[in-house]
C-alpha atoms as a PDB file:
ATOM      1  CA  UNK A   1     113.507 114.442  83.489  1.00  0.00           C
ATOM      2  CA  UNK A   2     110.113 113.510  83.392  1.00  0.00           C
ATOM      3  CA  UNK A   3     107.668 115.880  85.535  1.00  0.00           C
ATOM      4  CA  UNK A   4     104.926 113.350  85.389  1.00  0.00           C
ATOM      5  CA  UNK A   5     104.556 109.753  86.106  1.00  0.00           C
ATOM      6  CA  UNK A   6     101.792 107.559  84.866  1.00  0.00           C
ATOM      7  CA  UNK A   7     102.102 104.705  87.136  1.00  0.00           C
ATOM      8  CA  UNK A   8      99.852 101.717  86.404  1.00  0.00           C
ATOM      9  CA  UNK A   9      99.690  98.626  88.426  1.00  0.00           C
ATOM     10  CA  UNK A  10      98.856  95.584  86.559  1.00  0.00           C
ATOM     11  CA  UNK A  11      97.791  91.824  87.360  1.00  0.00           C
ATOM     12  CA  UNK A  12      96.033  89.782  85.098  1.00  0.00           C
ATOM     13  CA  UNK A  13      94.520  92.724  82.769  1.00  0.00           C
ATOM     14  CA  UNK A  14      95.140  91.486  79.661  1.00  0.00           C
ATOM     15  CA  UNK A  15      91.704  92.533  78.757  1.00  0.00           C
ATOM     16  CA  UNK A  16      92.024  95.483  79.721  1.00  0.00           C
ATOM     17  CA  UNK A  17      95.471  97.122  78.938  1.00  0.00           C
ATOM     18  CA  UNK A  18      94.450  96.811  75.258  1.00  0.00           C
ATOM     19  CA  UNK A  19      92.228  99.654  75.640  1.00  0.00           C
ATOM     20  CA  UNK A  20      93.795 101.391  79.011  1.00  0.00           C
ATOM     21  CA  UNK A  21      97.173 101.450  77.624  1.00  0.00           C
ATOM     22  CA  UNK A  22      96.430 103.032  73.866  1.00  0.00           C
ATOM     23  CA  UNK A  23      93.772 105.867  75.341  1.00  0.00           C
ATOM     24  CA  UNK A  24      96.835 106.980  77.735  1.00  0.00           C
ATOM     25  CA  UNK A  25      99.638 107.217  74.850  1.00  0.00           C
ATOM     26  CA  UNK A  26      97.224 108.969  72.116  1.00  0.00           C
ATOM     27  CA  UNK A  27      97.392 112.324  74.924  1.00  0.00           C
ATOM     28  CA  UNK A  28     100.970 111.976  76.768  1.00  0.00           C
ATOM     29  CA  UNK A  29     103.631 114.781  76.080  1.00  0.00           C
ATOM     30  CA  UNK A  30     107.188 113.970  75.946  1.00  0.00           C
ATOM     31  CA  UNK A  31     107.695 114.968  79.276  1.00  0.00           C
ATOM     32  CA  UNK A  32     104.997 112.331  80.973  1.00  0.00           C
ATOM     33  CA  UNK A  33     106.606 109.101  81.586  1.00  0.00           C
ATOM     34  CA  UNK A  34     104.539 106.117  81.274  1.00  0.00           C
ATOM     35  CA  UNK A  35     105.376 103.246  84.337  1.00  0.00           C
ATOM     36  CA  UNK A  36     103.851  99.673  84.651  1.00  0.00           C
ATOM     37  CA  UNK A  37     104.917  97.811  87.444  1.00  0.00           C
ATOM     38  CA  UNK A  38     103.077  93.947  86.408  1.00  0.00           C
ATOM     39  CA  UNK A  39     102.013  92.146  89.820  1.00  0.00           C
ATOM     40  CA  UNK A  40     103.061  88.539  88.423  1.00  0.00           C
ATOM     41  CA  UNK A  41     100.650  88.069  85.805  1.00  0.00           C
ATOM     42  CA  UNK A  42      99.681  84.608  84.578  1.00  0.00           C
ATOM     43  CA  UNK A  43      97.782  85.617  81.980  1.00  0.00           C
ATOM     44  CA  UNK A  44      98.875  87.807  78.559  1.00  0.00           C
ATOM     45  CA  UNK A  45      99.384  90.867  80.095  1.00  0.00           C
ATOM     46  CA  UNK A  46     103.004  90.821  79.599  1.00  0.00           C
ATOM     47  CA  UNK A  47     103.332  90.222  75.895  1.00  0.00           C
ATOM     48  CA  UNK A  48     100.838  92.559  75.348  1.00  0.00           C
ATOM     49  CA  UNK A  49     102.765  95.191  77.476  1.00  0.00           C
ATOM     50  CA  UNK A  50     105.747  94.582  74.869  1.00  0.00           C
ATOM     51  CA  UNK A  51     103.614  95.737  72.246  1.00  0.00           C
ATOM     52  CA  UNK A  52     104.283  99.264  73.719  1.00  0.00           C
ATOM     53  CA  UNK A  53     107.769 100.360  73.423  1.00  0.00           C
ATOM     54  CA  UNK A  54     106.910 103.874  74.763  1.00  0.00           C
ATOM     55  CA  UNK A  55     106.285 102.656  78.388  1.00  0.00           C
ATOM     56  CA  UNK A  56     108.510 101.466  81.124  1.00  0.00           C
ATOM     57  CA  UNK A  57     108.008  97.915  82.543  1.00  0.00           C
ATOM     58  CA  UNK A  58     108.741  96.356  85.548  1.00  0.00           C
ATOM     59  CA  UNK A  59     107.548  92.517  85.971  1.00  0.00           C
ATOM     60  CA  UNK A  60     107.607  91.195  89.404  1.00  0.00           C
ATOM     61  CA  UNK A  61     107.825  87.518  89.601  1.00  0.00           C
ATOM     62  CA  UNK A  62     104.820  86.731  91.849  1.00  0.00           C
ATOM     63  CA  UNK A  63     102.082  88.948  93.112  1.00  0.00           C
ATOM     64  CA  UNK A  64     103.459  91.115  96.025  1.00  0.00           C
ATOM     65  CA  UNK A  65     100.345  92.549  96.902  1.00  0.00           C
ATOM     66  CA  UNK A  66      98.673  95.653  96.172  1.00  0.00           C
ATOM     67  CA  UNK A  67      99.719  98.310  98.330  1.00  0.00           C
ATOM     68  CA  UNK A  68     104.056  97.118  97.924  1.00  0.00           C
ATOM     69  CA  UNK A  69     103.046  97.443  94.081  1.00  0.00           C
ATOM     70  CA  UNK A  70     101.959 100.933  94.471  1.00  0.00           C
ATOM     71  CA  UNK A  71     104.746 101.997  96.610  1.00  0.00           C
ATOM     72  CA  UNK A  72     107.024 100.546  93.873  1.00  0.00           C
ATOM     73  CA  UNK A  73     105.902 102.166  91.180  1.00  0.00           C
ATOM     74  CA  UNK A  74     106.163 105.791  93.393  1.00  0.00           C
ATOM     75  CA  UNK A  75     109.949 104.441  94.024  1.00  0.00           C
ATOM     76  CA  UNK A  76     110.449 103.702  90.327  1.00  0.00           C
ATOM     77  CA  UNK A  77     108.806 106.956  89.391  1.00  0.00           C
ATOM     78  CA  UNK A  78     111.723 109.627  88.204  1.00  0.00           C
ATOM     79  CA  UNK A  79     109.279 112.566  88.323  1.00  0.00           C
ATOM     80  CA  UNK A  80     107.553 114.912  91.148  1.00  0.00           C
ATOM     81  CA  UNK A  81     104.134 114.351  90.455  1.00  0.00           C
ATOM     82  CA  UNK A  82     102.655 110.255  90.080  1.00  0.00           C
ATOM     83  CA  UNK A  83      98.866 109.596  88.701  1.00  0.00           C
ATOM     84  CA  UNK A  84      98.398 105.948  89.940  1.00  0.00           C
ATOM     85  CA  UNK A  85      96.388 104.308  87.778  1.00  0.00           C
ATOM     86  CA  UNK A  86      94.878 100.725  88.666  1.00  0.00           C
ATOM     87  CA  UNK A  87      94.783  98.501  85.276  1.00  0.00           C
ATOM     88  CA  UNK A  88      90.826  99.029  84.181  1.00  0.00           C
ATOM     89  CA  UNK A  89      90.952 102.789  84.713  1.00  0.00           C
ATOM     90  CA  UNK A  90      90.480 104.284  81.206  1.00  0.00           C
ATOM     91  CA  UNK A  91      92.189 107.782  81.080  1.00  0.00           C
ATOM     92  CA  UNK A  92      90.082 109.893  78.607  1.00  0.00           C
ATOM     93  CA  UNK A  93      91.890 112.524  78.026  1.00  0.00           C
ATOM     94  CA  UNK A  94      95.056 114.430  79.054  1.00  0.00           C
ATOM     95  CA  UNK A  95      92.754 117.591  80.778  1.00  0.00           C
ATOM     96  CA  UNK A  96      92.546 114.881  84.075  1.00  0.00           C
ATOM     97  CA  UNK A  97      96.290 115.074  84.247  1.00  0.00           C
ATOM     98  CA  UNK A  98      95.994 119.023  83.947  1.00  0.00           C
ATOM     99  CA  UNK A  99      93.009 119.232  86.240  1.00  0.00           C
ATOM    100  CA  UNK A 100      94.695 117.077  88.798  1.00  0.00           C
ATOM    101  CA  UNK A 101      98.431 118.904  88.852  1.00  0.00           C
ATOM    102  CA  UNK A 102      96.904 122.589  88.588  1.00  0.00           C
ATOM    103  CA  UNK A 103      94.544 121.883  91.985  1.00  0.00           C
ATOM    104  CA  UNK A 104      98.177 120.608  93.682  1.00  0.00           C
ATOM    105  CA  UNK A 105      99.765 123.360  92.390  1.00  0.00           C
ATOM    106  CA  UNK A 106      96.796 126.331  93.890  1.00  0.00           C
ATOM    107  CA  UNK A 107      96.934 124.312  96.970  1.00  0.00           C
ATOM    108  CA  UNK A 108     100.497 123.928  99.155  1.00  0.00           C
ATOM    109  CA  UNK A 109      97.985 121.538 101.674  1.00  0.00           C
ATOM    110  CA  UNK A 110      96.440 118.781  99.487  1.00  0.00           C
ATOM    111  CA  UNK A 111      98.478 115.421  99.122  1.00  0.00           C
ATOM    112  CA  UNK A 112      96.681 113.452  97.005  1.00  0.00           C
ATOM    113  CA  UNK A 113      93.713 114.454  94.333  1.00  0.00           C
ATOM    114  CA  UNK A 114      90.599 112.333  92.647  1.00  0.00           C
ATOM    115  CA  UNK A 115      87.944 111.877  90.164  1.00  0.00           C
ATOM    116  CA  UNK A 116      85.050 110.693  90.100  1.00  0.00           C
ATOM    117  CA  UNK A 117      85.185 107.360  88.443  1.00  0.00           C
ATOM    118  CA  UNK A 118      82.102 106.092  85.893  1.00  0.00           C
ATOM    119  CA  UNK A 119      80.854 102.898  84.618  1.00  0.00           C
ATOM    120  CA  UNK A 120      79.761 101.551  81.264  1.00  0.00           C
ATOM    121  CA  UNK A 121      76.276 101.623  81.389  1.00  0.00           C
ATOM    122  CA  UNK A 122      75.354 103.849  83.928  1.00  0.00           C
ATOM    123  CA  UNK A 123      74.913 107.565  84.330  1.00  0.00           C
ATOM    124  CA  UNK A 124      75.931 107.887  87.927  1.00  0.00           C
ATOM    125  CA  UNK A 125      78.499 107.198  89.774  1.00  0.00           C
ATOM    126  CA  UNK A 126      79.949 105.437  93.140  1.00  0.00           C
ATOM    127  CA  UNK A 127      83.289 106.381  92.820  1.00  0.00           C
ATOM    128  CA  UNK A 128      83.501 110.266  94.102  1.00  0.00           C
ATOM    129  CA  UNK A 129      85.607 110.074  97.565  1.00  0.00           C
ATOM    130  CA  UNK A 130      84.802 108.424 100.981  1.00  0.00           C
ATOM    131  CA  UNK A 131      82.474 109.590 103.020  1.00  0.00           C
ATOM    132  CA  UNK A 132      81.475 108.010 106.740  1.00  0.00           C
ATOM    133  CA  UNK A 133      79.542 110.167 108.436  1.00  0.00           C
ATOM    134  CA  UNK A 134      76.579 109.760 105.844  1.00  0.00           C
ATOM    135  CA  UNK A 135      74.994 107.069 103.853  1.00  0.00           C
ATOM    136  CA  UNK A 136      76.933 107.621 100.397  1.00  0.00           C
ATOM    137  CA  UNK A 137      74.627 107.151  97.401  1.00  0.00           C
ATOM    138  CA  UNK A 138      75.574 107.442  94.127  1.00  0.00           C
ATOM    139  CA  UNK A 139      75.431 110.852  92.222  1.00  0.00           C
ATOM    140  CA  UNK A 140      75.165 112.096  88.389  1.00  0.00           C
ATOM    141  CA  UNK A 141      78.183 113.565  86.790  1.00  0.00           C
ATOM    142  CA  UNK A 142      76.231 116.778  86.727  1.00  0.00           C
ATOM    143  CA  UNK A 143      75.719 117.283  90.109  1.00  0.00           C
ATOM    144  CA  UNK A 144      79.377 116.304  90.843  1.00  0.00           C
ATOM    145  CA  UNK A 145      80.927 118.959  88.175  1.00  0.00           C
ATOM    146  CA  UNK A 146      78.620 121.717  89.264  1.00  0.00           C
ATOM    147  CA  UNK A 147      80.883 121.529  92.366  1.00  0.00           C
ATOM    148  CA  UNK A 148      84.212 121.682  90.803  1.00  0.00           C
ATOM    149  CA  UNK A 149      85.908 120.090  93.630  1.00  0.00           C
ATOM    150  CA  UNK A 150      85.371 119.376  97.440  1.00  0.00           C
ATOM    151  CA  UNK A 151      87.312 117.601 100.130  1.00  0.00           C
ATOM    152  CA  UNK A 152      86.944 113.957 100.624  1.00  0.00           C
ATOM    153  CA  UNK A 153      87.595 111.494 103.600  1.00  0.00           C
ATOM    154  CA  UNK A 154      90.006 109.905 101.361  1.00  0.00           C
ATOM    155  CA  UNK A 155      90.634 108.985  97.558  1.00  0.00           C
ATOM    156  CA  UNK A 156      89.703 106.933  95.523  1.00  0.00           C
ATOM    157  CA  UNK A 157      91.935 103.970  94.987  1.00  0.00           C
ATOM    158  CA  UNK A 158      91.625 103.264  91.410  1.00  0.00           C
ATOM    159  CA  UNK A 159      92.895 106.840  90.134  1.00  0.00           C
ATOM    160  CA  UNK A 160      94.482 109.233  92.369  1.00  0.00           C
ATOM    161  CA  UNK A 161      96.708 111.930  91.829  1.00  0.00           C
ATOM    162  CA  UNK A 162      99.713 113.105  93.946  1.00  0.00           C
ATOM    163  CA  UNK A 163     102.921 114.249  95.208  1.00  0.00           C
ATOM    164  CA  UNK A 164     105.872 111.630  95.410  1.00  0.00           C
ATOM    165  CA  UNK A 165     107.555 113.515  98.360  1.00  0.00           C
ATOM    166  CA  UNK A 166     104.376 113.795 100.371  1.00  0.00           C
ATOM    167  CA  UNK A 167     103.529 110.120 100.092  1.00  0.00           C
ATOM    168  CA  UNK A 168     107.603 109.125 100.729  1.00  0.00           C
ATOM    169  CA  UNK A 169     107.616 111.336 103.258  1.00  0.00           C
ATOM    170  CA  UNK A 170     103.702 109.434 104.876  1.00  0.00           C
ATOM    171  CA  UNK A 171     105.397 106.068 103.971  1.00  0.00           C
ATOM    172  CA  UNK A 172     103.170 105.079 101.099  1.00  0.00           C
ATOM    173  CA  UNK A 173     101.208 102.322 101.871  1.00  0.00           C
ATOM    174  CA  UNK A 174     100.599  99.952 104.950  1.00  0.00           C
ATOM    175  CA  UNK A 175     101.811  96.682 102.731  1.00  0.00           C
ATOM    176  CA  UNK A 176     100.453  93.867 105.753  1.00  0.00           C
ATOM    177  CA  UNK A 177      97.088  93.482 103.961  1.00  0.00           C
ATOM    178  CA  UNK A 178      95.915  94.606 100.146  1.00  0.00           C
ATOM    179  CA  UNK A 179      94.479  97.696  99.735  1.00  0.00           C
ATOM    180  CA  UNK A 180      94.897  99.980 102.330  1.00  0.00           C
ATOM    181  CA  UNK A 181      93.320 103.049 100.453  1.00  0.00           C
ATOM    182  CA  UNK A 182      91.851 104.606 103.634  1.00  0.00           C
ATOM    183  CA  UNK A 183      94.700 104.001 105.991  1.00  0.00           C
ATOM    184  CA  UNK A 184      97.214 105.882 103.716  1.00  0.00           C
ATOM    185  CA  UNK A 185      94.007 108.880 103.641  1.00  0.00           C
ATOM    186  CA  UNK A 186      94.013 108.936 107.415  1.00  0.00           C
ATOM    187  CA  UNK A 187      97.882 109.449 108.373  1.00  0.00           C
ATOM    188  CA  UNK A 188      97.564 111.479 105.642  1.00  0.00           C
ATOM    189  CA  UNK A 189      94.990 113.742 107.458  1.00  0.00           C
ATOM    190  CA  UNK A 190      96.508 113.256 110.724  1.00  0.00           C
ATOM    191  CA  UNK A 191      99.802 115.099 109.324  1.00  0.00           C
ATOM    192  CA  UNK A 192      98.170 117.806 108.323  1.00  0.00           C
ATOM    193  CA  UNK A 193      97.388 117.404 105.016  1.00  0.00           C
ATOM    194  CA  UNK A 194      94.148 117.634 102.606  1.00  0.00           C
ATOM    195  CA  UNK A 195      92.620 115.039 100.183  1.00  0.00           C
ATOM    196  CA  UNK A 196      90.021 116.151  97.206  1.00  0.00           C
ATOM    197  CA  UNK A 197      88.257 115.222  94.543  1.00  0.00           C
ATOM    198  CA  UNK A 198      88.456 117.293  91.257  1.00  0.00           C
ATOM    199  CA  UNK A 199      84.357 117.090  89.621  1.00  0.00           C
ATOM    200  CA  UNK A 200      85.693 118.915  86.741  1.00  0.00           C
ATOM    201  CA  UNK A 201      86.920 115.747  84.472  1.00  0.00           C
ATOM    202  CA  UNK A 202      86.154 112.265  84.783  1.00  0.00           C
ATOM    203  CA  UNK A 203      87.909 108.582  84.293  1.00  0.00           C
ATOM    204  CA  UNK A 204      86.500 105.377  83.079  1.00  0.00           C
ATOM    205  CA  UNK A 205      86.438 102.110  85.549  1.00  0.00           C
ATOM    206  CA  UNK A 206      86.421  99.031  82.914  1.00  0.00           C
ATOM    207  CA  UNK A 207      86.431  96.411  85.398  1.00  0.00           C
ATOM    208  CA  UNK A 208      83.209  96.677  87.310  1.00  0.00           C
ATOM    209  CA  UNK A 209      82.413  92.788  86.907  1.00  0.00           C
ATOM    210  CA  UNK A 210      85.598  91.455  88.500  1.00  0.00           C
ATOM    211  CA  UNK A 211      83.722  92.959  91.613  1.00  0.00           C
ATOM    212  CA  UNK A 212      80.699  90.982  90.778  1.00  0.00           C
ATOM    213  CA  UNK A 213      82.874  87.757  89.974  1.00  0.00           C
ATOM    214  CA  UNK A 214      82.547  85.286  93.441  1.00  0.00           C
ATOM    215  CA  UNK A 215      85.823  84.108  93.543  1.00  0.00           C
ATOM    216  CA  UNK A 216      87.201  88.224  93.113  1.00  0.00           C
ATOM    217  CA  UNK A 217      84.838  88.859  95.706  1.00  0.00           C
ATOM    218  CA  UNK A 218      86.171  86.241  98.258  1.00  0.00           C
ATOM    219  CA  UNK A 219      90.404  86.750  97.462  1.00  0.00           C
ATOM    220  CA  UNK A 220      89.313  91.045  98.645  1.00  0.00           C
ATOM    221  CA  UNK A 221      87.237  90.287 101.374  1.00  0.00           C
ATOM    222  CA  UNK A 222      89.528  88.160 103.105  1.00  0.00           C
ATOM    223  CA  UNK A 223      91.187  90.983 103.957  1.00  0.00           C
ATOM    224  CA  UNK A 224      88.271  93.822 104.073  1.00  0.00           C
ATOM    225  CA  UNK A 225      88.079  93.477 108.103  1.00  0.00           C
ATOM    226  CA  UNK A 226      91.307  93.142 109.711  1.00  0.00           C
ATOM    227  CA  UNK A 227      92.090  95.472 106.816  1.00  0.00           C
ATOM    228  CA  UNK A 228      89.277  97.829 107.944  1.00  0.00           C
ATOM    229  CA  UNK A 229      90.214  97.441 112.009  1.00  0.00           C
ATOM    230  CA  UNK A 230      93.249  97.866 111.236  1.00  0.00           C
ATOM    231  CA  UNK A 231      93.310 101.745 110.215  1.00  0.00           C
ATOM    232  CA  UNK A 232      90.280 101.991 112.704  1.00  0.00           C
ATOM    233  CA  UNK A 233      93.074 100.700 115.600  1.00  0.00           C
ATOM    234  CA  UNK A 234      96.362 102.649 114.208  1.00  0.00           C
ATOM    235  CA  UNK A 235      94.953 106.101 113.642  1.00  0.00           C
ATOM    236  CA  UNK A 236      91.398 106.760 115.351  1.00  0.00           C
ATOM    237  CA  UNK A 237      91.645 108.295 119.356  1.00  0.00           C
ATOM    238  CA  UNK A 238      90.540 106.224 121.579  1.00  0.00           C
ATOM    239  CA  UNK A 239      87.364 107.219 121.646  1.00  0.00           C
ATOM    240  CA  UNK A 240      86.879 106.879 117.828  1.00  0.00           C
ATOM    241  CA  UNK A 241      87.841 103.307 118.141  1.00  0.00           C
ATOM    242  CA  UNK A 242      85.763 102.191 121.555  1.00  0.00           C
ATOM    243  CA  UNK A 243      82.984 103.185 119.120  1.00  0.00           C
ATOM    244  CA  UNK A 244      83.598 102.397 115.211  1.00  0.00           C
ATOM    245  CA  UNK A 245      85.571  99.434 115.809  1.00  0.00           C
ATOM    246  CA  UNK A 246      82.178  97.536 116.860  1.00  0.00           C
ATOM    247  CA  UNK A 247      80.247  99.124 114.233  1.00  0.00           C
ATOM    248  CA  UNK A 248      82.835  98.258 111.224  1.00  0.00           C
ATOM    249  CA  UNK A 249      82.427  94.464 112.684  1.00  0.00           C
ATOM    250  CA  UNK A 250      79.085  94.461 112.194  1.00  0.00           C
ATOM    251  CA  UNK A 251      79.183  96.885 108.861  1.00  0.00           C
ATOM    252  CA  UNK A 252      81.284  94.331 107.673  1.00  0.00           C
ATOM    253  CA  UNK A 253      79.838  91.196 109.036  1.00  0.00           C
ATOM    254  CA  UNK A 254      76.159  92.467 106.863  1.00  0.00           C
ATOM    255  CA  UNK A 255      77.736  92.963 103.836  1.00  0.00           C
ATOM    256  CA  UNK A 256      79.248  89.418 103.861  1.00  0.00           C
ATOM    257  CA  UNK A 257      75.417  87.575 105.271  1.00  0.00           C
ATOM    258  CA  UNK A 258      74.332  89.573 101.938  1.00  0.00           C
ATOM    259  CA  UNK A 259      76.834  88.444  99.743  1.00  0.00           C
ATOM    260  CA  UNK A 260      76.532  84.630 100.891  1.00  0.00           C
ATOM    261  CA  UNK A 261      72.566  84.997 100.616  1.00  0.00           C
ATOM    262  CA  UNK A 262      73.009  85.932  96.853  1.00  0.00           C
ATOM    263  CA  UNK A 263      75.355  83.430  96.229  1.00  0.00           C
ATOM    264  CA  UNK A 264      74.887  80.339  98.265  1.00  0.00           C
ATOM    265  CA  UNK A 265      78.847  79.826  98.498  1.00  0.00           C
ATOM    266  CA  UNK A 266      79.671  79.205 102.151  1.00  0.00           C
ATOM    267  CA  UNK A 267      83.510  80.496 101.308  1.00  0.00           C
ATOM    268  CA  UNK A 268      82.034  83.998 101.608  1.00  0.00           C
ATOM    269  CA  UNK A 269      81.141  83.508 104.930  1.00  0.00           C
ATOM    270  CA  UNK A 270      84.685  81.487 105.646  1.00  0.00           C
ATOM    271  CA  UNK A 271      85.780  85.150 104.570  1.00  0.00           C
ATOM    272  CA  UNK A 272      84.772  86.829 107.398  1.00  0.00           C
ATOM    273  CA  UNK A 273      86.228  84.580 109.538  1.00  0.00           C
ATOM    274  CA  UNK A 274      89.901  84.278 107.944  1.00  0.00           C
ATOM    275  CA  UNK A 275      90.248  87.866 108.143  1.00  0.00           C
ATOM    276  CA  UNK A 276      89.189  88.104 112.071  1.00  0.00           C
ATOM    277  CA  UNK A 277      92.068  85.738 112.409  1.00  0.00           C
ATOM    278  CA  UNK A 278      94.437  87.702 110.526  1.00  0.00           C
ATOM    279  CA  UNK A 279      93.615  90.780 112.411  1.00  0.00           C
ATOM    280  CA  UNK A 280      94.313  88.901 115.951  1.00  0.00           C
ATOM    281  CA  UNK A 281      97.147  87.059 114.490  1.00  0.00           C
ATOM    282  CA  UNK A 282      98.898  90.813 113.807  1.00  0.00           C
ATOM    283  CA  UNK A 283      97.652  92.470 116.662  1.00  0.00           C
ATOM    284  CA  UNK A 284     100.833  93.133 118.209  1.00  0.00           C
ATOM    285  CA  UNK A 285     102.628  94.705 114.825  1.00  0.00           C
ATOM    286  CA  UNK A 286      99.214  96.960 114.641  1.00  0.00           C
ATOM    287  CA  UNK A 287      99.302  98.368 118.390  1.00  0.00           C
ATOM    288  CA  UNK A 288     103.689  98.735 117.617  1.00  0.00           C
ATOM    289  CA  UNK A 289     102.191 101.035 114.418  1.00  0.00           C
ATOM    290  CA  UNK A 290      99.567 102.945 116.478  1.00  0.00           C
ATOM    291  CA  UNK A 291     102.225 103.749 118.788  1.00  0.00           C
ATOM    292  CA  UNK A 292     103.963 105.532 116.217  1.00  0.00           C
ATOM    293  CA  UNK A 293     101.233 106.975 114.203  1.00  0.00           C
ATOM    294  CA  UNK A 294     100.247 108.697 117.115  1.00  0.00           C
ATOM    295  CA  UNK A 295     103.915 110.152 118.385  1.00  0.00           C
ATOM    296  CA  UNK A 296     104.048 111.602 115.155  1.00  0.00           C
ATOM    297  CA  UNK A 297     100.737 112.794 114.544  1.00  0.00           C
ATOM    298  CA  UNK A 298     100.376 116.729 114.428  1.00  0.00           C
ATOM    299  CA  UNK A 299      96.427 116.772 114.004  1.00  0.00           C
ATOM    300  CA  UNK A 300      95.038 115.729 117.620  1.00  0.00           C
ATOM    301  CA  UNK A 301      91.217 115.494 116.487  1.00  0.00           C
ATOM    302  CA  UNK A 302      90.159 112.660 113.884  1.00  0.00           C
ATOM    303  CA  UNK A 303      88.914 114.998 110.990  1.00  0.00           C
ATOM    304  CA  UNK A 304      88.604 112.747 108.192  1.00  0.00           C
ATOM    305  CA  UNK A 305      85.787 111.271 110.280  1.00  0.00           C
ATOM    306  CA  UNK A 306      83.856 114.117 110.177  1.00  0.00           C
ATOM    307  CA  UNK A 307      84.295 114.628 107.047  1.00  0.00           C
ATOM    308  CA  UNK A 308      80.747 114.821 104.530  1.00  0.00           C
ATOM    309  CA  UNK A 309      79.504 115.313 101.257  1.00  0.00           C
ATOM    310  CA  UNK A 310      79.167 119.361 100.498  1.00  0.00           C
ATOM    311  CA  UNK A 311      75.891 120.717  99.511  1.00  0.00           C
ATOM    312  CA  UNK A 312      75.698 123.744  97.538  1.00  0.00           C
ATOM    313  CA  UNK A 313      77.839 127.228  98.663  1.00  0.00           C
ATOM    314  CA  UNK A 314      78.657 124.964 101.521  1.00  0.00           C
ATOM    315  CA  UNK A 315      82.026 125.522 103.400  1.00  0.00           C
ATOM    316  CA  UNK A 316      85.331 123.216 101.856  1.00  0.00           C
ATOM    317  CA  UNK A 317      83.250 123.413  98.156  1.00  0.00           C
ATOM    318  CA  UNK A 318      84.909 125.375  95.684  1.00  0.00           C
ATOM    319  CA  UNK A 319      83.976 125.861  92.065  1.00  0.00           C
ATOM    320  CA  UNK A 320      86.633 127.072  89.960  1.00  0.00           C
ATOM    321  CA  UNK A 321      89.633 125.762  89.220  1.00  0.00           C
ATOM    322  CA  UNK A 322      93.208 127.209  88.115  1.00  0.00           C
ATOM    323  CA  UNK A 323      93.641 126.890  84.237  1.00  0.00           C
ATOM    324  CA  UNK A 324      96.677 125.079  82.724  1.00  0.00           C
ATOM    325  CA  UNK A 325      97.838 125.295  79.261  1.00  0.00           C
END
C-alpha cells in the first residue's frame, strides 16, 4: 500500500502537465502513488496523461467542479497522507513531500500543511497562507524560510498537504460553489485543529496568466461572493458575521469596479451580480449548514480570524523542523 498520494486535479492543462507531470515522477519512491482525477477536459490533456503509464487516471465526463474533484481524488486515494496538487503546480523536488509529512508527523494537531508558492519571474511571493486581520503583501523567499514555519488562517489551495482521515472525517469540501479553500480552513479550525505553512521548501505556480486571462477571471468570480458569504454565514459567530459580512460585500464589490476599469468588459461587473443571486438563491441550504457547523463545533471563539502574519521570535513561529530520511 501506498503511504503517499499525489493527487492532481486536472482541466484543460495540457500545457502544463508536460512539465508538472515529468518533475513529479523524476523524485517519487515506489511507495508514492501518483493520482489524476481529469475534470472533463476538452483540450489534450488526456492523451497526454496516457503518455504516463506510472500514474493513475480517472477522467470524469464533464467538469464537476472543483471542490467534488478534490474530494474525489482524497476518496480514490489508497494511502494516509494526500499532497493535492492543482495542475500548474510544479513540484521541485521530493524534500516538499518530506518537509510536509515530517511537520504532520511532530504535530498530532495540524490537518493540513503549505508552501509558499512562487512565480516565474518574480522573487517574491503571494502565495504563503491567508491572512485577514492585516493587509497581506507579498514577501521574499528569504524572509519566509528564515521562519521555518508558522500558522496560517488557512492553506493555500494550489498545494496543500494533509491527512485523509482528518479531511473525511471535516467532510472535505463544501461542493455548492468552486473553490471553497477557506471554508474547508475554518471548520477545520473550529474542530480543533491547526493549519501551517512549511517556509522551508518551495513549489512552482505555472499558471499565473490564466488569472490575468478575462474570460478565467469572470467563470471564478462568479462565484467569489456567495462563495465568500457563504463560509462568512456557516462558520463565523454572530458577531463575526453582523460585521465581515458587509465588509466582504464591499471587499468584493472593489475588486470587481477595478477589474471592469482595466478591462472595459461589462461581464465583470454582471459577475458580481450573478453571484449575489446565487448566494440568495441558496440561502436556505447555507443557514441548514450553519446549523450544523455550529452543533458540532468544539472551538466557541473564531480563531482563524485572528489569526496574523508572525514577526520574528513571535509566539506560533517555529524554526526548525524534524528531519526525514
Amino acid at each position: 500500500m501506498p503511504t503517499i498520494t499525489i493527487g492532481i486535479l486536472t482541466h484543460n492543462a495540457g500545457e502544463y502537465i508536460g512539465r508538472t507531470i515529468p518533475a513529479i515522477l523524476s523524485w517519487t519512491r515506489p511507495e508514492y502513488e501518483v493520482l489524476v482525477v481529469d475534470n472533463g477536459s476538452t483540450d489534450d490533456t488526456i492523451e497526454r496523461l496516457r503518455q504516463y503509464p506510472q500514474i493513475r487516471v480517472e477522467c470524469n465526463r464533464e467538469n464537476t467542479g472543483y471542490g467534488r474533484g478534490r474530494n474525489a481524488l482524497v476518496d480514490k486515494s489508497r494511502a494516509p497522507y494526500v499532497l493535492l496538487l492543482d495542475d500548474d503546480i510544479l513540484v521541485p523536488s521530493e524534500q516538499v513531500v518530506l518537509d510536509c509529512r515530517a511537520f504532520c508527523e511532530s504535530r498530532a494537531e495540524v490537518a493540513f500543511v503549505s508552501v509558499p508558492l512562487t512565480e516565474p519571474g518574480r522573487d517574491r511571493t503571494p502565495h504563503y497562507g491567508l491572512f485577514f486581520t492585516e493587509p497581506k503583501r507579498d514577501r521574499s523567499l528569504r524572509e519566509l524560510e528564515s521562519l521555518a514555519c508558522f500558522q496560517a488562517g488557512g492553506f493555500t489551495g494550489g498545494l496543500t498537504f494533509c491527512r485523509r482521515s482528518i479531511f473525511q472525517r471535516l467532510g472535505g469540501y463544501d461542493t455548492i460553489y468552486p473553490c471553497q479553500d477557506y471554508d474547508l480552513s475554518a471548520r477545520a479550525y473550529l474542530q480543533g485543529w491547526r493549519i501551517y505553512t512549511v517556509s522551508t521548501v518551495h513549489a512552482i505556480h505555472l499558471g499565473v496568466d490564466r488569472t490575468v486571462d478575462v474570460g478565467h477571471w469572470v467563470a471564478w468570480n462568479d462565484y467569489q461572493l456567495c462563495g465568500f458569504l457563504r463560509t462568512i454565514l456557516k462558520n463565523y459567530t454572530m458577531p463575526g458575521v453582523v460585521c465581515w459580512t458587509p465588509l466582504a460585500s464591499a471587499w468584493i464589490l472593489w475588486k470587481t469596479i477595478r477589474k471592469y476599469r482595466e478591462t472595459g468588459e461589462p461581464q465583470v461587473l454582471l459577475t458580481y451580480v450573478r453571484s449575489l443571486r446565487y448566494l440568495f438563491r441558496d440561502l436556505r441550504n447555507t443557514l441548514e449548514e450553519r446549523s450544523r457547523v455550529h452543533s458540532s463545533r468544539i472551538v466557541r471563539r473564531d480563531t482563524f480570524r485572528t489569526i496574523a502574519f508572525p514577526r520574528h521570535g513571535s509566539p506560533g513561529s517555529a524554526r526548525e523542523l524534524p528531519s526525514v530520511n
